[in-house]
C-alpha atoms as a PDB file:
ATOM      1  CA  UNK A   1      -0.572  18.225   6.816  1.00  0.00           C
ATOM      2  CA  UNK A   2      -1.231  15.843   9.931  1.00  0.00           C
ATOM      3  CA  UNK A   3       1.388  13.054  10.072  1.00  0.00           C
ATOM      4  CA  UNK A   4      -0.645   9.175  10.627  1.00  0.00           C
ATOM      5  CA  UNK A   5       0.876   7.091  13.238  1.00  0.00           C
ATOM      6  CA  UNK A   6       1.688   3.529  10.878  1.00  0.00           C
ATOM      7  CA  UNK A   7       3.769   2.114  13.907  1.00  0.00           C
ATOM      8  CA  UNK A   8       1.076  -0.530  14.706  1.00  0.00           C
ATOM      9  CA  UNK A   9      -0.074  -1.176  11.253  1.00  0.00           C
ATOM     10  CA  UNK A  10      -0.458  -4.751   9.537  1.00  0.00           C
ATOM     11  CA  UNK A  11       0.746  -5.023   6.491  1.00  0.00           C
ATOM     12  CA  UNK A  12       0.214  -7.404   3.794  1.00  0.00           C
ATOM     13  CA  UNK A  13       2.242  -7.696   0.373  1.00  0.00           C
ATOM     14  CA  UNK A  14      -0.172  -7.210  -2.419  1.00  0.00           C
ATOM     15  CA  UNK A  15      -1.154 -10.380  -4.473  1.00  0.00           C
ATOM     16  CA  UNK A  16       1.030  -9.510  -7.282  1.00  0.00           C
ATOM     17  CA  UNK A  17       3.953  -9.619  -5.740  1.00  0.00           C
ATOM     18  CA  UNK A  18       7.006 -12.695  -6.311  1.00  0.00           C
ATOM     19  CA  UNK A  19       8.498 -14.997  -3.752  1.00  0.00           C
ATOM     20  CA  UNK A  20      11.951 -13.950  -5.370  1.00  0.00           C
ATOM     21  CA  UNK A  21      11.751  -9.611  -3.800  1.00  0.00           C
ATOM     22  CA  UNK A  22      11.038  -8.130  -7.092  1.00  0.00           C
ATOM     23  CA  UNK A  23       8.296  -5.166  -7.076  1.00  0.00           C
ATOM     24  CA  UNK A  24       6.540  -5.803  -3.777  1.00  0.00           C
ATOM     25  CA  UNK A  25       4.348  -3.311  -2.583  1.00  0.00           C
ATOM     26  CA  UNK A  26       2.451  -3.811   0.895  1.00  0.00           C
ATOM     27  CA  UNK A  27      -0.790  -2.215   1.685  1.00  0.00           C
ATOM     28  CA  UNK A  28      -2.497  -1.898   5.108  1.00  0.00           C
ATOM     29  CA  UNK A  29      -6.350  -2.721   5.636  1.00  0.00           C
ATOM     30  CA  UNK A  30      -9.259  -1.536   7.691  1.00  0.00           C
ATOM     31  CA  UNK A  31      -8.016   2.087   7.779  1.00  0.00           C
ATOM     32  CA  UNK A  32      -9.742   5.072   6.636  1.00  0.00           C
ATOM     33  CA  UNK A  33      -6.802   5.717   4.408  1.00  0.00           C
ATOM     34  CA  UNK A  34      -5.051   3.367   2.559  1.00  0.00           C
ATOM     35  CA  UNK A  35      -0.816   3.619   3.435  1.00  0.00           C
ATOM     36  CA  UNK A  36       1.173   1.738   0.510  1.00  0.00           C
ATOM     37  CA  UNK A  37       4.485   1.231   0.773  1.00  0.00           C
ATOM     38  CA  UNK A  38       7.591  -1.193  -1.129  1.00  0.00           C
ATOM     39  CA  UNK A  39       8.348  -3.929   1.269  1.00  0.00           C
ATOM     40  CA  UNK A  40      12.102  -3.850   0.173  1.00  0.00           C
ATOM     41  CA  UNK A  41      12.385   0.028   1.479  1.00  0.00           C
ATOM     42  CA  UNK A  42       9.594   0.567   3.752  1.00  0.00           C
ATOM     43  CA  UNK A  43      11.331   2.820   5.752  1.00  0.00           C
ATOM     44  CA  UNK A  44      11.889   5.222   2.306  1.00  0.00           C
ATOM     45  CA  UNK A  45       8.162   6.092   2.833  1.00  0.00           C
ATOM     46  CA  UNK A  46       4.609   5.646   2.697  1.00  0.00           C
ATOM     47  CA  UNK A  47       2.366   6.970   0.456  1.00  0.00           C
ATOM     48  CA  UNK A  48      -1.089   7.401   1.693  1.00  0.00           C
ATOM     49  CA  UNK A  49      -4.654   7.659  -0.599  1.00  0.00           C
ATOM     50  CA  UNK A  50      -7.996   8.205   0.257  1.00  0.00           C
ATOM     51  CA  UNK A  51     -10.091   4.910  -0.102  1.00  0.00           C
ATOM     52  CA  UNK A  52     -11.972   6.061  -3.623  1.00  0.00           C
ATOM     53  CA  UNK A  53      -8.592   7.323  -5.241  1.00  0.00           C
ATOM     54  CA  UNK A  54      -6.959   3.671  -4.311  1.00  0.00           C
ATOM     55  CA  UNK A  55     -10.437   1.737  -5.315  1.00  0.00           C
ATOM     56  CA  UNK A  56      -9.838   3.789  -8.455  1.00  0.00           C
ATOM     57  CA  UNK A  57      -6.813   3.064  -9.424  1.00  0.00           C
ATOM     58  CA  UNK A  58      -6.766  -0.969  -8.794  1.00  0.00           C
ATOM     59  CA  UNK A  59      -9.710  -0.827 -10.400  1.00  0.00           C
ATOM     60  CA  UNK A  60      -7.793   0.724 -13.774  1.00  0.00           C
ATOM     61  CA  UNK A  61      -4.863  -1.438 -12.783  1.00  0.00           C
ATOM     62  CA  UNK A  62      -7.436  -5.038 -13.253  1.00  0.00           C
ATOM     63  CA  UNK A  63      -8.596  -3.627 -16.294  1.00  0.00           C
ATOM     64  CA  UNK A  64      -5.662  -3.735 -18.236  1.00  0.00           C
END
């Protein structure tokens, strides 16, 4: 597996999260894969998808 350089990344905390640091999770845009991360630990790892697997699942996220 190839690592992805993330160093110059933007990140932005998803929509969900609270002002208060509970459950934040950050995702990074305009990439052709889509690195999540939690923004209390980001340095515990990134988990990277492939655009239709993370349109997928936010998709069955919203519909509950």
């Amino acid at each position: 597996m190839r690592a992805i350089d993330l160093s110059d990344v933007e990140w932005r905390k998803s929509s969900y999260s609270n002002s208060d640091g509970g459950q934040c999770v950050e995702v990074a845009d305009n990439l052709p894969l889509v690195p999540v991360r939690d923004s209390k630990a980001p340095a515990k790892g990134t988990l990277v998808f492939n655009t239709a697997a993370w349109v997928s699942f936010v998709g069955a996220v919203k519909a509950q």
